[in-house]
Protein backbone atom coordinates (compact mmCIF):
# COMPACT_ATOMS: atom_id res chain seq x y z
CA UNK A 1 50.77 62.65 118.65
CA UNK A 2 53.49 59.88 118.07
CA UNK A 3 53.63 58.03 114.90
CA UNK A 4 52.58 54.36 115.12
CA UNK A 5 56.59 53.15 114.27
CA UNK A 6 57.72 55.30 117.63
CA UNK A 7 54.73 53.98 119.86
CA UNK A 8 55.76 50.40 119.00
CA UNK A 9 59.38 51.27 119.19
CA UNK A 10 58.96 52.44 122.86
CA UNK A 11 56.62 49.64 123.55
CA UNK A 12 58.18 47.32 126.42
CA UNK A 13 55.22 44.73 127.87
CA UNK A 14 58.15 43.46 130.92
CA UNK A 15 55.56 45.06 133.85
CA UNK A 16 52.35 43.85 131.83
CA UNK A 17 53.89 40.44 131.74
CA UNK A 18 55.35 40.58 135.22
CA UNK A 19 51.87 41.27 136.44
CA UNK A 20 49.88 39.31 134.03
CA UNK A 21 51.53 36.49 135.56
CA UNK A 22 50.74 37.28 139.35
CA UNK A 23 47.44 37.47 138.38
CA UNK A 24 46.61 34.36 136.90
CA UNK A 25 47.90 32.31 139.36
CA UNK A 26 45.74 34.07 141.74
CA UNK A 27 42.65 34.19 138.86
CA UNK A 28 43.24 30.39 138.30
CA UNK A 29 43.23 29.52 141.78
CA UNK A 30 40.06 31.62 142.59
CA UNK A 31 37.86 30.14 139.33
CA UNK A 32 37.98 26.76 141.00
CA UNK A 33 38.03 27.80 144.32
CA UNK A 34 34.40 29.65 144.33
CA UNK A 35 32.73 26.37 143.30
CA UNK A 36 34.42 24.14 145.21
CA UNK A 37 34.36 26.83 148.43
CA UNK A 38 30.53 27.65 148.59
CA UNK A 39 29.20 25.04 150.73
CA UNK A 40 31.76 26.78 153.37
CA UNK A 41 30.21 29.98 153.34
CA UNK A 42 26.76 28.85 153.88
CA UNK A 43 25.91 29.04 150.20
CA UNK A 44 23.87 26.59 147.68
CA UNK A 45 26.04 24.91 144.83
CA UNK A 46 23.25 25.33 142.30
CA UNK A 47 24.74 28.84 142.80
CA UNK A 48 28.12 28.04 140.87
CA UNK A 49 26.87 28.11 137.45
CA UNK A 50 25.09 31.57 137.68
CA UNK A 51 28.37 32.84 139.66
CA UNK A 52 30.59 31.73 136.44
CA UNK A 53 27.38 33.59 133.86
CA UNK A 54 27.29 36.68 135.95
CA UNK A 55 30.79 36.61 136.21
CA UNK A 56 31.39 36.82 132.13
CA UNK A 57 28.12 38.97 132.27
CA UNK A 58 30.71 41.15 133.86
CA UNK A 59 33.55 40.50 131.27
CA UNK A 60 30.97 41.37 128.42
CA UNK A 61 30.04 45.02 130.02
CA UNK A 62 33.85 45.43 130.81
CA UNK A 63 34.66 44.89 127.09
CA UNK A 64 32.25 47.40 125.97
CA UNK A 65 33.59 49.73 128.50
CA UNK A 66 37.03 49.39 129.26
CA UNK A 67 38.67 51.36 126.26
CA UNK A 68 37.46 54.65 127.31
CA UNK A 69 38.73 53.51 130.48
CA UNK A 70 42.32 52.91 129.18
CA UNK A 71 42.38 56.40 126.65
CA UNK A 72 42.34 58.04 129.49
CA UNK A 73 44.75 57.00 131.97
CA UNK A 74 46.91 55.20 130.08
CA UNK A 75 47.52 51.32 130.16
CA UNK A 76 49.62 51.29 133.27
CA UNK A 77 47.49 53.16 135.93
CA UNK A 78 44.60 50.88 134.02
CA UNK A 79 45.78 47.74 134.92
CA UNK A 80 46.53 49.14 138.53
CA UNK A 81 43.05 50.29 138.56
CA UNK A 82 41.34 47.12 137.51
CA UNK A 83 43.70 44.39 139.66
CA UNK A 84 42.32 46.99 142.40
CA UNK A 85 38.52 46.46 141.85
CA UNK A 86 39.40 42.50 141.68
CA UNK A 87 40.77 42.42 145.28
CA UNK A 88 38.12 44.74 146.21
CA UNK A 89 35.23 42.21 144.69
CA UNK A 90 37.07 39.01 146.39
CA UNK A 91 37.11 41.54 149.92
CA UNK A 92 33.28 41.58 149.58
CA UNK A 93 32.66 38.14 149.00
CA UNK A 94 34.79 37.53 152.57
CA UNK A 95 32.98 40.21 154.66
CA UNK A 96 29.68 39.70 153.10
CA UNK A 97 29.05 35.88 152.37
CA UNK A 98 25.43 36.02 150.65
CA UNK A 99 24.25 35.00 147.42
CA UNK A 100 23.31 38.70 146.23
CA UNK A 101 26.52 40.20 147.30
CA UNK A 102 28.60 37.64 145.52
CA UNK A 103 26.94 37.78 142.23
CA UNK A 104 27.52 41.49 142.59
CA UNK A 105 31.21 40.91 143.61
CA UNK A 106 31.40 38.66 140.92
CA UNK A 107 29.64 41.03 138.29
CA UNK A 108 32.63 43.77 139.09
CA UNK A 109 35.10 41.25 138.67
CA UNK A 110 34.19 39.88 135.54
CA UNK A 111 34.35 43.80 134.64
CA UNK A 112 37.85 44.42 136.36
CA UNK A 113 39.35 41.32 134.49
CA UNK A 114 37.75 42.69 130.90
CA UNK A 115 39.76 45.32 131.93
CA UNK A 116 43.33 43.46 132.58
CA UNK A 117 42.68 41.32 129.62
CA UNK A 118 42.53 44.61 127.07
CA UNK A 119 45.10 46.24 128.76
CA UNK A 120 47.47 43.17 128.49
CA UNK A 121 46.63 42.28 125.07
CA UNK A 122 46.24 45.49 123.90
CA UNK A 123 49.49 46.19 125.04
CA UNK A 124 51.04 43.30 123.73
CA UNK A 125 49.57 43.87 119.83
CA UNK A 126 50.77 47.02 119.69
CA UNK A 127 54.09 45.65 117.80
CA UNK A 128 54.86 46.37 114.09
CA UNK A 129 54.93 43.06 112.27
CA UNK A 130 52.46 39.89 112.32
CA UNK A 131 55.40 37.85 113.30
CA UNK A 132 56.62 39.97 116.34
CA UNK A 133 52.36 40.05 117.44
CA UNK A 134 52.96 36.21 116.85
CA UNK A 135 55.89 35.82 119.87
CA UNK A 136 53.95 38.56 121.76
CA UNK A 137 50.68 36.60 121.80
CA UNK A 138 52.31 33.13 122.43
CA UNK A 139 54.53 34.87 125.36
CA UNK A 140 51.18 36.56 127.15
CA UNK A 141 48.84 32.90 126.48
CA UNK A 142 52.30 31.04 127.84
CA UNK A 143 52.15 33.59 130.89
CA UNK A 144 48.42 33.49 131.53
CA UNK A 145 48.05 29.30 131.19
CA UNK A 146 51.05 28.90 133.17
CA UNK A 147 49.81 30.86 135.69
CA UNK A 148 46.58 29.27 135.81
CA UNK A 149 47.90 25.71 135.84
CA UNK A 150 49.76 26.96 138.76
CA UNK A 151 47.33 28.06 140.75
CA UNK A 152 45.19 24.76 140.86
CA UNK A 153 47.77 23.47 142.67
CA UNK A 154 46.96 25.29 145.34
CA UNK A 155 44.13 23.64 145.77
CA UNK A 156 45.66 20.32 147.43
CA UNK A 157 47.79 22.62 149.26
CA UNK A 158 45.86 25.14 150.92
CA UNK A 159 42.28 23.88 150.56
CA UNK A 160 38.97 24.98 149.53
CA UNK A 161 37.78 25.57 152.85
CA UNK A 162 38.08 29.02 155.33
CA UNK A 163 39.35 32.45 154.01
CA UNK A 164 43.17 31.44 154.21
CA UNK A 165 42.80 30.45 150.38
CA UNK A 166 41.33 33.90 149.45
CA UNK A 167 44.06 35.28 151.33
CA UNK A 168 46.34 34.10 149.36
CA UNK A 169 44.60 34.91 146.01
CA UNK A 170 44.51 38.87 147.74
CA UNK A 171 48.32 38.51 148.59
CA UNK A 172 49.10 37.61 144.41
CA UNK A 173 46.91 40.52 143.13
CA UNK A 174 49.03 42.56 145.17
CA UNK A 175 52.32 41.59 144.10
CA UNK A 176 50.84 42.05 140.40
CA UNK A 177 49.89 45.59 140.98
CA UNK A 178 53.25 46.03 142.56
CA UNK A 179 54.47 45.45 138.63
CA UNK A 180 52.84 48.09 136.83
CA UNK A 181 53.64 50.60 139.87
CA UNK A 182 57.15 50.17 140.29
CA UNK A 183 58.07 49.29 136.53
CA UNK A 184 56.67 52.94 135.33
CA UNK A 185 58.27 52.80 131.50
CA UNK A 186 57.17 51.20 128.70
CA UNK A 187 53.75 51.66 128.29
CA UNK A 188 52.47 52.17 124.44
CA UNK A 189 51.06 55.98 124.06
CA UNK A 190 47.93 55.93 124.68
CA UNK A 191 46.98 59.04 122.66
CA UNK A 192 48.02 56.66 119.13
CA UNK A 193 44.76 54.95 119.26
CA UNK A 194 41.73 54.85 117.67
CA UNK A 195 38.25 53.50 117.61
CA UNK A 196 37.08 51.35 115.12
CA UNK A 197 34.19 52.65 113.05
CA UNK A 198 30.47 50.22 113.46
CA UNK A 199 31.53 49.37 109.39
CA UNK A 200 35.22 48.03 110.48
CA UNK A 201 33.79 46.21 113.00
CA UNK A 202 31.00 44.55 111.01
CA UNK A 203 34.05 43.70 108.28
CA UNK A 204 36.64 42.18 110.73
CA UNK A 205 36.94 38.24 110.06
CA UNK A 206 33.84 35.92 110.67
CA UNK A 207 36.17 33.21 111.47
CA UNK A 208 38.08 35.17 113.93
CA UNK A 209 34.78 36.38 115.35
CA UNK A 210 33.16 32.52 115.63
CA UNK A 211 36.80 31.18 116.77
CA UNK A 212 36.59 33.99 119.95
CA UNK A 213 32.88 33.26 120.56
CA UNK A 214 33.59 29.09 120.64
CA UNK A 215 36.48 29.75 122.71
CA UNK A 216 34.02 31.76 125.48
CA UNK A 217 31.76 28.19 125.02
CA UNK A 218 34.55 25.90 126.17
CA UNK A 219 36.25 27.87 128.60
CA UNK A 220 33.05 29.36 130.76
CA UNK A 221 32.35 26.12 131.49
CA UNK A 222 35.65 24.80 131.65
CA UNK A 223 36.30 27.17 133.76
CA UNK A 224 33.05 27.73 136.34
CA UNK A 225 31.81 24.14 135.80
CA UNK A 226 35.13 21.80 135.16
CA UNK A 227 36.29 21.68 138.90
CA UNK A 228 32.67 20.81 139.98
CA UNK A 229 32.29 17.57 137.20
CA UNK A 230 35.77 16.71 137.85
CA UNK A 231 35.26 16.62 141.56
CA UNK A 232 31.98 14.02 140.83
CA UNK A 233 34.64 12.12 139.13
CA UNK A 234 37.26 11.39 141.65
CA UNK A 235 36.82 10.91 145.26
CA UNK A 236 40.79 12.85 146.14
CA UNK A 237 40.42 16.24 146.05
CA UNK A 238 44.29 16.91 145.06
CA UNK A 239 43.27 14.90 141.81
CA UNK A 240 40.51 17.81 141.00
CA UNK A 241 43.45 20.11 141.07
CA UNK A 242 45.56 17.90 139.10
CA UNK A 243 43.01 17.27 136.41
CA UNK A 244 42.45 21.15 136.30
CA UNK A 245 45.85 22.22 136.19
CA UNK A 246 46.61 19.20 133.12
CA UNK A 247 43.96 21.56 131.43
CA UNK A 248 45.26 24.53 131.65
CA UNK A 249 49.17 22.90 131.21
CA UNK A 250 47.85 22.05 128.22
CA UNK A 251 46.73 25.31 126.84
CA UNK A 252 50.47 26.79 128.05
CA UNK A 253 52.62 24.06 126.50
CA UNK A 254 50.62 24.60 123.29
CA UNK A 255 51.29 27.91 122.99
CA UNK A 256 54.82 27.74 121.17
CA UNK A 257 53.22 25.94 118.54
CA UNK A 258 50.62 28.24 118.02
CA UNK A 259 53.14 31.14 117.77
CA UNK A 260 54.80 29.23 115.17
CA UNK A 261 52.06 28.30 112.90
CA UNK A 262 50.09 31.50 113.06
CA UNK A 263 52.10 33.33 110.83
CA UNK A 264 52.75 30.19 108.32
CA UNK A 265 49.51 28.55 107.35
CA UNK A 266 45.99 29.55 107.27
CA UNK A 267 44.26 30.12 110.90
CA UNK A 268 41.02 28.84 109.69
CA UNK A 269 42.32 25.68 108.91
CA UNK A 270 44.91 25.62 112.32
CA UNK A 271 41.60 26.76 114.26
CA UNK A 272 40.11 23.27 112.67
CA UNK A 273 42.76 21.50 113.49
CA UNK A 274 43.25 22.33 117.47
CA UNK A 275 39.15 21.73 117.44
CA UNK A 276 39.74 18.27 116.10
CA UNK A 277 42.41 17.50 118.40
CA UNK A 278 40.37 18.51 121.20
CA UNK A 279 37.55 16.18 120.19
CA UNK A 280 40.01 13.23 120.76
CA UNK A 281 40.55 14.96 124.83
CA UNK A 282 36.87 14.50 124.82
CA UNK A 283 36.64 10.89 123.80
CA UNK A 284 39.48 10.02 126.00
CA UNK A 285 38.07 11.80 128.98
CA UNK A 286 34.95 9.71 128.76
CA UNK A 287 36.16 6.17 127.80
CA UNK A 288 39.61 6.27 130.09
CA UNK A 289 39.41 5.12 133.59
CA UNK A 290 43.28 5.27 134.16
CA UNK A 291 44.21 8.55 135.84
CA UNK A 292 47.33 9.06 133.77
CA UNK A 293 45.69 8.43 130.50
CA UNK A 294 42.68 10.98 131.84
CA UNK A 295 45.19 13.05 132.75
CA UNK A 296 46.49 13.29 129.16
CA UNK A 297 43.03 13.47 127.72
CA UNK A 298 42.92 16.90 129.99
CA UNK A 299 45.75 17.87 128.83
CA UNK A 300 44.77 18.04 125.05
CA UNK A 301 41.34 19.32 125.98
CA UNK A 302 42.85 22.01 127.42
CA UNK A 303 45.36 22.26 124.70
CA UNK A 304 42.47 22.63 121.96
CA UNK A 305 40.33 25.06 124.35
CA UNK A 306 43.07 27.67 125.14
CA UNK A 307 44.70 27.66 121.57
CA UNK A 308 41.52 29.32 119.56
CA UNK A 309 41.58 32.78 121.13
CA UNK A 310 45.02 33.75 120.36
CA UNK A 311 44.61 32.66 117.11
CA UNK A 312 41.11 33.87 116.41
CA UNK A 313 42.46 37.43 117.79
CA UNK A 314 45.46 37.47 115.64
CA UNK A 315 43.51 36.68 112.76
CA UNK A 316 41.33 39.89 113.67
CA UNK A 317 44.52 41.71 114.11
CA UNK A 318 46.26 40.99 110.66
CA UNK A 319 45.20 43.67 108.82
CA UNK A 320 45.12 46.28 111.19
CA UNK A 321 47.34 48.94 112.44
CA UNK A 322 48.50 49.35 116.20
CA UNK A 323 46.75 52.52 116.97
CA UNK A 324 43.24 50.35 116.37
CA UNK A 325 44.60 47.53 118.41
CA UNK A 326 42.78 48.34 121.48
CA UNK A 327 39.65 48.87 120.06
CA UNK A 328 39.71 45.37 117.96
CA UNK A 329 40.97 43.31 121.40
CA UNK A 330 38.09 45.09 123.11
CA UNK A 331 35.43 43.73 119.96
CA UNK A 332 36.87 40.26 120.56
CA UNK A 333 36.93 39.59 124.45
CA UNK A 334 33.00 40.76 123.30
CA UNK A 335 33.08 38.11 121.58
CA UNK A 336 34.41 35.65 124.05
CA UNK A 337 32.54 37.46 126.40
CA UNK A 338 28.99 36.44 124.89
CA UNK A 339 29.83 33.22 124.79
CA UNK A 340 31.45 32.54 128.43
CA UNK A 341 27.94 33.86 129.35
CA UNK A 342 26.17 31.26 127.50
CA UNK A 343 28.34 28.52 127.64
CA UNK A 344 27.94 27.48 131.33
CA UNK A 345 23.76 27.76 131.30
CA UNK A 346 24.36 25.60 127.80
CA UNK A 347 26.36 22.88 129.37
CA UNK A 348 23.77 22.45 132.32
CA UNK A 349 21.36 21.54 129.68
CA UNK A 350 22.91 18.18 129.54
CA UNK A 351 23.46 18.30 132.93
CA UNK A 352 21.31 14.97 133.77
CA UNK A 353 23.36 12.81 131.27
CA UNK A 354 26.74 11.04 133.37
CA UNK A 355 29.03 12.84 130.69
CA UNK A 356 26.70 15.77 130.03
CA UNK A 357 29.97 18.19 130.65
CA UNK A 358 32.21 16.45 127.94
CA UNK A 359 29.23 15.85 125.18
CA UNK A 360 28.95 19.36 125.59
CA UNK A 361 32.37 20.26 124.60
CA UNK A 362 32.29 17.74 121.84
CA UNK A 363 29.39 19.27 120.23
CA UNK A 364 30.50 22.53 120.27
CA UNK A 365 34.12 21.51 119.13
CA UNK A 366 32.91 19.30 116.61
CA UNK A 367 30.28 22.14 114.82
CA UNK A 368 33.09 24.43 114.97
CA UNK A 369 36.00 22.08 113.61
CA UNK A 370 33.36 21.74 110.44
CA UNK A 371 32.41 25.30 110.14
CA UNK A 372 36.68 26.34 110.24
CA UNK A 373 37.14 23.94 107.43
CA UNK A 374 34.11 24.94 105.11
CA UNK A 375 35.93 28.15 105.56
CA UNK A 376 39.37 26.91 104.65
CA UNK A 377 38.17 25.57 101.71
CA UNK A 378 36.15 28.76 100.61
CA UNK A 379 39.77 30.86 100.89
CA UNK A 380 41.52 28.27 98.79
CA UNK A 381 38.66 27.75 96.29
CA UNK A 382 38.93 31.73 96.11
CA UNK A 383 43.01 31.93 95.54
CA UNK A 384 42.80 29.11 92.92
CA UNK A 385 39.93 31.10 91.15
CA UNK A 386 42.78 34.50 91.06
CA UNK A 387 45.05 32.35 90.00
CA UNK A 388 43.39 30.99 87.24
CA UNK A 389 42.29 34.17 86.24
């Protein structure tokens, strides 16, 4: 078995990057495409929301799932594996446009992208300090936003409308698993790992746990529901896009900061602070009529959504060492998972209300905002107590 120092040594994450960023152009592109695509195929909107909960459904059994997956063959011919399945649940949805089959197609592609998350993450965590996790974290978030922002372009260019569009999202997923295949070094050793036990799981951080589960609240519906609200909004569809990508801009551009303060001040307290600047997106969202100024409110929406998982996950990851990596990414996109599964059929709750969307968000940014600094406050209560003793 390798030591920990060697598997990290040998550790290069250029074809999980490479790939990772295929894919979430094409995984951006197709999260607001299926909403905005349905009427097309013959299909009801009221279907969107359970598409995005079945969907995460799928991301919840792929985290419990995926690591035995991944011990096995490795994370290389994993990711090939799972970017397969994806192109083989979008190939379903074209051949067989019906309500059943797509929840189904969507149910193994919630699983298959459980599966390229781990992989990528896991693969990235597997360094040897918290600073070089830091970079590694910022770099895949960077890679994954950018991606996304990126692909809702594509939806004033090609459309919504026809199969050309998933054509084109088949086409990326192809050039990502052409990454991984032709890029065959690098890979951490998959034999270095190990499960955590039920008692490390129960003791990993509450605060990274909530901060993964709020981030699967806001981005579900962000995510499944956003294009749909946003499209009510404006009467240009190339604005929908716009609006979408300043989201998800917004959650890239942030990520250098996050990188930076991760390792320098408390997370709690940085996971209060993105939630409070996020409430201010949701204020200006509402109140703004000006595109550019909504366009900036999206923009730090999205900046607050995307920025609690990587730092919720690196607050799991702290303490523990790389060959229980996998195992600790797979208990947080759990997590995440849970609440992208909730989070859409909570948001249509306020459905009736002309902002129901955005009070959503607020509410759930605001309760966590409080809860991260009630915890901030308990850690430095707790050092001052040491230190007076």
């Amino acid at each position: 078995m390798l030591d920990v120092a060697d598997n990290c040594k040998s550790n290069n994450p250029t074809a999980a990057v490479i790939g990772l960023s295929f894919f979430a152009v094409a995984s951006g592109f197709l999260m607001s495409l299926i909403p905005l695509s349905l009427g097309n195929f013959g299909l009801s909107p009221d279907l969107a929301p359970w598409l995005a909960s079945i969907f995460y459904l799928g991301l919840l059994l792929g985290a419990l799932r995926v690591e035995r997956l991944i011990a096995k063959m490795g994370h290389r011919r994993s990711l090939v594996l799972f970017l397969t399945l994806l192109i083989a649940s979008i190939l379903a949805m074209l051949l067989l446009p019906h309500a059943g089959i797509w929840l189904t197609a969507r149910l193994l592609a919630g699983f298959a992208v459980a599966g390229v998350f781990v992989v990528v993450e896991s693969w990235l965590l597997m360094a040897n300090s918290v600073t070089a996790r830091a970079k590694r974290l910022g770099l895949y978030m960077a890679a994954l936003y950018g991606g996304s922002a990126l692909g809702q372009l594509a939806i004033g260019e090609l459309g919504t409308q026809g199969v050309l569009p998933y054509l084109f999202v088949i086409a990326l997923l192809l050039l990502a698993i052409l990454a991984p295949v032709l890029i065959r070094s690098g890979e951490p050793s998959h034999q270095a790992q190990q499960r955590l036990s039920l008692k490390e799981s129960a003791s990993l951080s509450r605060p990274a746990i909530i901060g993964c589960l709020v981030s699967g609240l806001l981005l579900g519906p962000i995510y499944g529901l956003m294009p749909v609200y946003i499209d009510n909004q404006v009467s240009d569809p190339t604005q929908t896009g716009l609006l979408m990508a300043a989201i998800i801009l917004g959650g890239m551009a942030v990520q250098p900061l996050i990188s930076y303060l991760s390792p320098r001040m408390d997370k709690r307290l940085l996971m209060a602070m993105c939630t409070l600047v996020g409430l201010i997106g949701v204020v200006g969202a509402i109140e703004t009529s000006a595109f550019a100024f909504k366009g900036l409110s999206y923009f730090i929406l999205g900046a607050a959504s995307f920025a609690l998982y990587p730092v919720a996950i690196s607050l799991a990851c702290d303490r523990l060492p790389s060959i229980k990596i996998v195992s600790a990414t797979e208990v947080m996109l759990l997590c995440y998972s849970l609440g992208s599964v909730a989070g859409p059929m909570l948001a249509l709750t306020l459905s009736d209300r002309r902002h129901g969307m955005m009070i959503y968000l607020g509410i759930c940014l605001l309760s966590t905002c409080l809860y991260m600094l009630l915890k901030s406050l308990q850690k430095l209560d707790g050092q001052t107590d040491r230190l007076q003793s």
